[in-house]
N, C-alpha and C. Protein backbone atom coordinates (compact mmCIF):
# COMPACT_ATOMS: atom_id res chain seq x y z
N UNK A 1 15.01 -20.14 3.07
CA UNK A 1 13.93 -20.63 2.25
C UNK A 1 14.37 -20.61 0.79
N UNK A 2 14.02 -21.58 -0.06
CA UNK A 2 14.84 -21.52 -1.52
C UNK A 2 13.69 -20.97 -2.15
N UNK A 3 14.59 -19.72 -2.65
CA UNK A 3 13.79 -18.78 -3.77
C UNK A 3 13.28 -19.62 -5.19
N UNK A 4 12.05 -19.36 -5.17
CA UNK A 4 11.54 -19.48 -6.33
C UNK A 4 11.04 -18.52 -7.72
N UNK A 5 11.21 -16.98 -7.19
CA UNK A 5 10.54 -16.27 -7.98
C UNK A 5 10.88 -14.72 -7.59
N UNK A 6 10.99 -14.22 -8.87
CA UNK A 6 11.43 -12.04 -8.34
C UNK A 6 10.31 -11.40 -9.25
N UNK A 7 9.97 -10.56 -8.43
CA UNK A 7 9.14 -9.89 -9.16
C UNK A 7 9.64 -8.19 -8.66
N UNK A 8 9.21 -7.51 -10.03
CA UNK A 8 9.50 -5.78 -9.80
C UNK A 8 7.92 -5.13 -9.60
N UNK A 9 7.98 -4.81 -8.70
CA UNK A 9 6.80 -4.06 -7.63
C UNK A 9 6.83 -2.61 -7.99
N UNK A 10 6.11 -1.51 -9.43
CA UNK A 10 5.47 -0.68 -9.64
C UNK A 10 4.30 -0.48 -9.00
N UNK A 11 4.61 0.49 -8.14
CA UNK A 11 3.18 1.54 -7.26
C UNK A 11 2.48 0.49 -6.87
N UNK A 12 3.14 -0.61 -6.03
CA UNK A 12 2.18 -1.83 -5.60
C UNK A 12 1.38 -2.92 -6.93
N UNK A 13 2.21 -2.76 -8.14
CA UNK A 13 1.56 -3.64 -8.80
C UNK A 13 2.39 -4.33 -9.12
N UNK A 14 2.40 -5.74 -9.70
CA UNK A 14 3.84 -6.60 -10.25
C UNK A 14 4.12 -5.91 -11.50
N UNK A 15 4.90 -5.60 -12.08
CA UNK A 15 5.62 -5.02 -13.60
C UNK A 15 5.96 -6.09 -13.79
N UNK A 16 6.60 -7.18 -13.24
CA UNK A 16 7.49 -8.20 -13.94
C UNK A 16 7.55 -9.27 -12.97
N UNK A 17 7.64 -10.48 -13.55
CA UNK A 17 7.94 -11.62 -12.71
C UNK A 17 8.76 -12.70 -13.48
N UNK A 18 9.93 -12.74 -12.72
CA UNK A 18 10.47 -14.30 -13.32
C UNK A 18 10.98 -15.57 -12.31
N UNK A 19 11.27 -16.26 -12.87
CA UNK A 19 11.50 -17.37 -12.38
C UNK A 19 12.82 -17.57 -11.59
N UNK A 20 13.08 -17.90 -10.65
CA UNK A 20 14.30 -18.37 -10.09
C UNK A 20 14.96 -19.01 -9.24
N UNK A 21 16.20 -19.53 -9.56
CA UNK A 21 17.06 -20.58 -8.45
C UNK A 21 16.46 -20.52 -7.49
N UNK A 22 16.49 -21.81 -6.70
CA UNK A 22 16.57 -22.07 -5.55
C UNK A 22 17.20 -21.04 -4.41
N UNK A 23 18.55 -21.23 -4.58
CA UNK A 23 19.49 -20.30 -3.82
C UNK A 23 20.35 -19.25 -4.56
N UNK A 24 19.89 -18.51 -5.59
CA UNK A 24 20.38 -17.48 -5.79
C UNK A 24 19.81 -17.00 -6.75
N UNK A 25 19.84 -16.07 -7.47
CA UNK A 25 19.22 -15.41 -8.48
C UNK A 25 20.42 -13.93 -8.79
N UNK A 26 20.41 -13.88 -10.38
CA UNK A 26 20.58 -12.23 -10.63
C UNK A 26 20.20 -12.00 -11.72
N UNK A 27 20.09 -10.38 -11.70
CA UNK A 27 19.67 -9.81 -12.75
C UNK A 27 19.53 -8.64 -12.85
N UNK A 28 18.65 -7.78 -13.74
CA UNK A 28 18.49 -6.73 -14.21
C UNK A 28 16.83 -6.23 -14.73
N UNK A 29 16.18 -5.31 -14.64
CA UNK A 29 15.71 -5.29 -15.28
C UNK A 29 15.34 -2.78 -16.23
N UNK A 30 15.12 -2.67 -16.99
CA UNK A 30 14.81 -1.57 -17.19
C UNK A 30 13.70 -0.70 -17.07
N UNK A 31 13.50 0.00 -16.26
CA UNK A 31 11.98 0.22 -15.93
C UNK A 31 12.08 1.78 -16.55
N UNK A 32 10.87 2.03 -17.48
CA UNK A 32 10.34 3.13 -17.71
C UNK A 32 9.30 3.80 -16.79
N UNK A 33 9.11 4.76 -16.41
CA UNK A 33 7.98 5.85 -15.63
C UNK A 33 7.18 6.99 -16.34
N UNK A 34 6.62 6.98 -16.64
CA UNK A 34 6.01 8.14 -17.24
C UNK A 34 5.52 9.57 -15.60
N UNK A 35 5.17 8.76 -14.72
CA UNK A 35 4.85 9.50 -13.60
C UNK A 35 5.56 8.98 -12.14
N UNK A 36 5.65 9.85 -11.28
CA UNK A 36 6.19 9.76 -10.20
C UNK A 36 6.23 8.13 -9.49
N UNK A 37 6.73 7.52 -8.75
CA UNK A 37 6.57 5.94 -8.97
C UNK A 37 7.40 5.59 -7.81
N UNK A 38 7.16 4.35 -6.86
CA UNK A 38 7.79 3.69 -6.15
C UNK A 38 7.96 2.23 -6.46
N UNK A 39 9.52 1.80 -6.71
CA UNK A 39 9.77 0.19 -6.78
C UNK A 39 10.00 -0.26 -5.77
N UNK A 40 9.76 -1.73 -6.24
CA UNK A 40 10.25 -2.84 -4.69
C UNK A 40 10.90 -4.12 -5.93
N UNK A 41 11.39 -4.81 -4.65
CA UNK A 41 11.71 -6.13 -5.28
C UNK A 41 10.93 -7.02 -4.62
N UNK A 42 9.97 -7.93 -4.84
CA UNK A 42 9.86 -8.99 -3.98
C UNK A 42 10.02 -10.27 -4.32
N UNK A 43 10.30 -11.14 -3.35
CA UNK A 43 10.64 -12.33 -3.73
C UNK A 43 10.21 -13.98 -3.02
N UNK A 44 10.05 -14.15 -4.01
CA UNK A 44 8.64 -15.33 -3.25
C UNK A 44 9.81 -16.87 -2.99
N UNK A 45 8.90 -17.84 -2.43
CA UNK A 45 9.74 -18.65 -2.22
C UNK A 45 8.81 -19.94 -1.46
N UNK A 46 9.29 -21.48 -1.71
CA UNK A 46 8.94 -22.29 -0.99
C UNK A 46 9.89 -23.36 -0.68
N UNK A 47 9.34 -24.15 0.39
CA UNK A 47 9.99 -25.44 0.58
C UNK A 47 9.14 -26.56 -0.62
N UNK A 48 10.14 -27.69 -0.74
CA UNK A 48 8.88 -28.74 -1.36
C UNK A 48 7.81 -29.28 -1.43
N UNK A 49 7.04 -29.51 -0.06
CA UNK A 49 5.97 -29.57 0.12
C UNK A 49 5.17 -28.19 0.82
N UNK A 50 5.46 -27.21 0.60
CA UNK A 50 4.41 -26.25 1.01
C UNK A 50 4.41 -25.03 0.11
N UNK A 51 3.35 -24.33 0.31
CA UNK A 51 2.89 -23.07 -0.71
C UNK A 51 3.87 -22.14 -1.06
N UNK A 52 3.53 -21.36 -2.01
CA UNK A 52 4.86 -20.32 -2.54
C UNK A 52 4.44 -19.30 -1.36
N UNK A 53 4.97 -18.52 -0.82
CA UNK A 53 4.61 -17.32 -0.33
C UNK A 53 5.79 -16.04 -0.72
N UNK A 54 6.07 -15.41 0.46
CA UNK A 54 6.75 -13.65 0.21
C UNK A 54 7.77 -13.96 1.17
N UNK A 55 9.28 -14.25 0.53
CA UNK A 55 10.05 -14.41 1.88
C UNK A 55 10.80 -13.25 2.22
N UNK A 56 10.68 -12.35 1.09
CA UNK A 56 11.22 -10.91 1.61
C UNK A 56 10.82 -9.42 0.23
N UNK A 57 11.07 -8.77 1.07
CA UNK A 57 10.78 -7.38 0.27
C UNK A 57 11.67 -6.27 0.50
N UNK A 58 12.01 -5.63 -0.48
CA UNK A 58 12.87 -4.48 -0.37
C UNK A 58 11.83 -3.27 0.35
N UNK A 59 12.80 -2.24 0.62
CA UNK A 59 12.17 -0.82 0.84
C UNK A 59 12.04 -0.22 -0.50
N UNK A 60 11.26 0.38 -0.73
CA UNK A 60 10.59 0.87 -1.95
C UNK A 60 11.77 2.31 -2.30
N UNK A 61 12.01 2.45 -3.75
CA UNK A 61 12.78 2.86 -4.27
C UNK A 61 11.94 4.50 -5.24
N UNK A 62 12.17 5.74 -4.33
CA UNK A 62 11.47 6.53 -4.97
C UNK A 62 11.53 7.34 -5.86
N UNK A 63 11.53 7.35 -7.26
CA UNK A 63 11.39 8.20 -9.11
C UNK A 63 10.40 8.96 -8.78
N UNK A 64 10.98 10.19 -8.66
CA UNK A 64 10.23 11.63 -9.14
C UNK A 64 10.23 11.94 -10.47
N UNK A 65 9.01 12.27 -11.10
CA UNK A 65 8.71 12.70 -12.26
C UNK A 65 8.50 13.67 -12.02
N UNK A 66 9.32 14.94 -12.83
CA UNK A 66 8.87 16.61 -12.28
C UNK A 66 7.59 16.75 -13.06
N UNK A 67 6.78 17.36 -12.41
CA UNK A 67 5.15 17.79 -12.77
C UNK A 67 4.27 16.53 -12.10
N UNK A 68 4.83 15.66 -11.50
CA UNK A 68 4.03 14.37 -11.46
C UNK A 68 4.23 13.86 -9.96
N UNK A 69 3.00 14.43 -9.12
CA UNK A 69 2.93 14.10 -7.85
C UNK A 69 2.94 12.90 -7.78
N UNK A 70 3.53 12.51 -6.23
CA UNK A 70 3.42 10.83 -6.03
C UNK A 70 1.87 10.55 -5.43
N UNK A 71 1.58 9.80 -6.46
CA UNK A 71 0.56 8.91 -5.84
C UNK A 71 -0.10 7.46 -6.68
N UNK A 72 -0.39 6.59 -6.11
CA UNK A 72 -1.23 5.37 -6.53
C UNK A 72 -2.34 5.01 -5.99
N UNK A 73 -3.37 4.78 -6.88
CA UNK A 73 -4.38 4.27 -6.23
C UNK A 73 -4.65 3.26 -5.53
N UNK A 74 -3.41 1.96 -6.09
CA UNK A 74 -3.42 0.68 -5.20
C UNK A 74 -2.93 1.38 -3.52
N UNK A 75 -2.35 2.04 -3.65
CA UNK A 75 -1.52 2.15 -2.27
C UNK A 75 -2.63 3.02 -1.56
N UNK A 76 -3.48 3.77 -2.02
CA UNK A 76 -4.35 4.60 -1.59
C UNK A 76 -5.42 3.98 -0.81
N UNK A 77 -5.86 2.94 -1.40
CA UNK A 77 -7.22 2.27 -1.00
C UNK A 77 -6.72 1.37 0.27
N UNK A 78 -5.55 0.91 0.37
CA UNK A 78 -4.99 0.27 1.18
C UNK A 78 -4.80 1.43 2.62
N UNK A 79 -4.10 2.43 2.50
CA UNK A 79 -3.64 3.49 3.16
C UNK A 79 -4.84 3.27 4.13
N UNK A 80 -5.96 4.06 3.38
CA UNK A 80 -7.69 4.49 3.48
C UNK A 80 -8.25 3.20 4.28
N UNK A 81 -7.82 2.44 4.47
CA UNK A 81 -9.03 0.86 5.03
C UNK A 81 -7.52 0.45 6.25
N UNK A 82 -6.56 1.15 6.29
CA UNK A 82 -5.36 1.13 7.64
C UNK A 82 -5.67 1.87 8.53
N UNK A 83 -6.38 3.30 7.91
CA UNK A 83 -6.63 4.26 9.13
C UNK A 83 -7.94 4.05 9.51
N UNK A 84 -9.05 3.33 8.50
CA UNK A 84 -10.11 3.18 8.73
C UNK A 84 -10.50 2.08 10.16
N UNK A 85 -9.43 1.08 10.10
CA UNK A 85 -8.83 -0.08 10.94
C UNK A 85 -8.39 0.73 12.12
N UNK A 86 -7.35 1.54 12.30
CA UNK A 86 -6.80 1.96 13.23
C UNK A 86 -7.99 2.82 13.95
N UNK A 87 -8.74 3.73 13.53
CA UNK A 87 -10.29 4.13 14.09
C UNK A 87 -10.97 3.58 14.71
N UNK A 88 -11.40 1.89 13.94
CA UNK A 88 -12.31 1.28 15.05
C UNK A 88 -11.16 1.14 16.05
N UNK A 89 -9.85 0.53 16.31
CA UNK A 89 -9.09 -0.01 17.05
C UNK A 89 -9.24 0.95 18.56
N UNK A 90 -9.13 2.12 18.09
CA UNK A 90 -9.21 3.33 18.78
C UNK A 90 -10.53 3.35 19.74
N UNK A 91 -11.48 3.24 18.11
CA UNK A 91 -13.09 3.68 19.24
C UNK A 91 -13.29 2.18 20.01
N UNK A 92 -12.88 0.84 19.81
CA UNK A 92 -13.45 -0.23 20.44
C UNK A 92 -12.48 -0.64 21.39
N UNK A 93 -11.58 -1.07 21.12
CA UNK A 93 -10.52 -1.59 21.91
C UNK A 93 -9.47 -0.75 22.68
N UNK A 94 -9.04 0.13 22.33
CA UNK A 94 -7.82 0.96 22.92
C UNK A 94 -8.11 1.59 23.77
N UNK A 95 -7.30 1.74 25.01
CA UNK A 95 -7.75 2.16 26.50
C UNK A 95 -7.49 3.62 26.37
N UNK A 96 -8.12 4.34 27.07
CA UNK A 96 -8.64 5.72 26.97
C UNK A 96 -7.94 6.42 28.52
N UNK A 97 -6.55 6.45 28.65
CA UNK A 97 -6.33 6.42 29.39
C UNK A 97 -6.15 8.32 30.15
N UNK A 98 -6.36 9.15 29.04
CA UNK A 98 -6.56 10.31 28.53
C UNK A 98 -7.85 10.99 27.59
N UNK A 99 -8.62 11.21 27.97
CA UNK A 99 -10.06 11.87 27.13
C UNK A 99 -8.99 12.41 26.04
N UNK A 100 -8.07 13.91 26.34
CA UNK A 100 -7.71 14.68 25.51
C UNK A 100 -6.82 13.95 24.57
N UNK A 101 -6.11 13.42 24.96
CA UNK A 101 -4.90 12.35 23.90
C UNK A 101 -5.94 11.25 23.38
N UNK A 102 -7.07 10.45 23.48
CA UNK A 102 -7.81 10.21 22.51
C UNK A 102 -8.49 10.91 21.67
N UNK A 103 -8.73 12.68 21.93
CA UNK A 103 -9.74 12.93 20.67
C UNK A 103 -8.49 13.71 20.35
N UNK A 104 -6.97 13.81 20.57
CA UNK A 104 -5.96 14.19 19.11
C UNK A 104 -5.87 13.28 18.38
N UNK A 105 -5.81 11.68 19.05
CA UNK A 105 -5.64 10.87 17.67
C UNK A 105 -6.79 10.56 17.23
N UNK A 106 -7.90 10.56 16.82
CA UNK A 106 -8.81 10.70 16.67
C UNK A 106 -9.14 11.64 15.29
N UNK A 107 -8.58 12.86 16.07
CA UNK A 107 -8.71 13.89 15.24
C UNK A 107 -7.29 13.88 14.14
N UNK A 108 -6.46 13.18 14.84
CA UNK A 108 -5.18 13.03 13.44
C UNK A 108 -5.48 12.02 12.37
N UNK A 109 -6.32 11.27 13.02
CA UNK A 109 -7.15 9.82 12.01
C UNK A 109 -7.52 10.45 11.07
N UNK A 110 -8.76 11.13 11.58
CA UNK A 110 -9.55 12.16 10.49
C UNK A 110 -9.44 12.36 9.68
N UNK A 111 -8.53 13.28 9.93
CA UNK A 111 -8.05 14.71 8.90
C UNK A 111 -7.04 13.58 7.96
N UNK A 112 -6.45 12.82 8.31
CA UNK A 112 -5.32 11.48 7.25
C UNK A 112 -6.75 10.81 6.30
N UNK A 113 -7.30 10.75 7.05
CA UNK A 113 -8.48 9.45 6.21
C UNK A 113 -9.11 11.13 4.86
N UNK A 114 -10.00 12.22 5.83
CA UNK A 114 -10.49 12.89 4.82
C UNK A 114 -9.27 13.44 3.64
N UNK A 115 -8.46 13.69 3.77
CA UNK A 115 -7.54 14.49 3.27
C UNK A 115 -6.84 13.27 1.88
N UNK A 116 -6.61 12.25 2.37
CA UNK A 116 -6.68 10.97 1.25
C UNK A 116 -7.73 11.27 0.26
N UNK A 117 -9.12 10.50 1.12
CA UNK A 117 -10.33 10.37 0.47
C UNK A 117 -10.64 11.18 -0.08
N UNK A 118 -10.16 12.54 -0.30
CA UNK A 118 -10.64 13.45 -1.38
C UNK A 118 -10.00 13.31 -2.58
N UNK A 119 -8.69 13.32 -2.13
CA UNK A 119 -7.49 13.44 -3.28
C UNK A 119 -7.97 12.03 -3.96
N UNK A 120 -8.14 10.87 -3.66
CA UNK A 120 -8.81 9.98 -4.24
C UNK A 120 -9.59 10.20 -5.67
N UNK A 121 -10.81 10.91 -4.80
CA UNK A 121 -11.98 11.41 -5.64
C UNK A 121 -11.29 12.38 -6.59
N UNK A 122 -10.44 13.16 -5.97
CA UNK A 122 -10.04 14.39 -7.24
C UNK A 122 -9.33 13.78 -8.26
N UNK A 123 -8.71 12.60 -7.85
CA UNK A 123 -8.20 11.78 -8.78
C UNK A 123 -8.84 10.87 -10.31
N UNK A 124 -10.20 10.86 -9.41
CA UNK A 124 -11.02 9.66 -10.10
C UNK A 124 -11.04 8.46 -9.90
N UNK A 125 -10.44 8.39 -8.51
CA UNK A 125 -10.20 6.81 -7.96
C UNK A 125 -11.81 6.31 -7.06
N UNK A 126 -12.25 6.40 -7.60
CA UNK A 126 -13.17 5.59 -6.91
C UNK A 126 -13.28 4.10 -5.72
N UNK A 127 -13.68 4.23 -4.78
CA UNK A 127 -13.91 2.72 -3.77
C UNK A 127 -14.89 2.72 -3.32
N UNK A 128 -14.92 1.49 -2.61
CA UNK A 128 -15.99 1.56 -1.86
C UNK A 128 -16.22 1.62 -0.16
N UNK A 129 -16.97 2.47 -0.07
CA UNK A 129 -17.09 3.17 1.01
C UNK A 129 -17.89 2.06 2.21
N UNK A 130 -17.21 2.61 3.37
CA UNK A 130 -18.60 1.77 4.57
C UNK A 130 -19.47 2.28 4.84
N UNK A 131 -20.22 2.03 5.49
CA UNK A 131 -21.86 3.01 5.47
C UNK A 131 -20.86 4.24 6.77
N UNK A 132 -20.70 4.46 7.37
CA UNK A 132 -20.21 5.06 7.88
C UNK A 132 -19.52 6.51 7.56
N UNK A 133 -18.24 6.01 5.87
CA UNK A 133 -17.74 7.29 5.37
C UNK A 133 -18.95 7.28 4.06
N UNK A 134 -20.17 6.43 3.45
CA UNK A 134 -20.44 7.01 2.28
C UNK A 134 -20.90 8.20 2.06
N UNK A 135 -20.84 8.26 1.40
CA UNK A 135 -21.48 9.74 0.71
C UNK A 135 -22.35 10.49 -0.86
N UNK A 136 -22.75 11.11 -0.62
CA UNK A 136 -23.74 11.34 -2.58
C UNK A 136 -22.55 11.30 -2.93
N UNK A 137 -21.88 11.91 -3.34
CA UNK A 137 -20.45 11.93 -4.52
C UNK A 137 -20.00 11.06 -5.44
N UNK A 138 -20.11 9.53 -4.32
CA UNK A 138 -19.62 8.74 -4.55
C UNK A 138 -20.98 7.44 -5.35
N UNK A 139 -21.88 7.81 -5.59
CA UNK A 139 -22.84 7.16 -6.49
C UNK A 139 -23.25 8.24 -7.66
């Protein structure tokens, strides 16, 4: 697919985007962190008559900041609405072919979804909730 475009992927957000060749591209760029941080490269791309899309992505590149736990809120809210997904998948669709091996994952859902969703809040990250997880806290 001929590349059209690189962008540098901070904690799931674009930092940078430029323009590029068809079939090749290079470069550089300098990234500052003040806090703990994961990069990517991604790189978009089209044919002539059809839309730009994502024709590939790196594995994310991980900067420890000492004193500065990893975390993002983009990646958080995303995380939080995967396990929230994987729950219904569980309670509606997925065969129960074991009582006890459905209420461990179940119970591993849980404790991933609450254990986020706090650190969230302790964060000050606010979302929005389904009627299901809301709660006073969060108004």
């Amino acid at each position: 697919m001929p590349i059209s475009r690189v962008e540098l992927i901070v904690n799931g957000e674009i930092r940078e985007s430029v323009a590029a060749g068809p079939d090749q591209a290079e470069g550089s760029w300098s990234v500052k962190v003040d806090r703990s941080s994961w990069l990517a490269l991604l790189v978009r791309g089209h044919y002539a008559d059809k839309p730009e899309i994502v024709a590939a992505h790196s594995s994310p590149v991980m900067v420890e900041v000492e004193g500065s736990p990893f975390y993002a809120a983009v990646d958080a809210v995303t995380i939080l609405e995967q396990i929230e997904g994987a729950l219904a998948y569980l309670d509606t669709v997925g065969t129960r072919a074991e009582t006890r091996r459905y209420r461990e994952m179940r119970l591993v859902l849980e404790s991933a979804h609450r254990r986020l969703h706090n650190r969230m809040h302790q964060q000050g990250h606010y979302h929005d909730h389904t009627p299901v997880e809301d709660h006073p806290a969060h108004h």
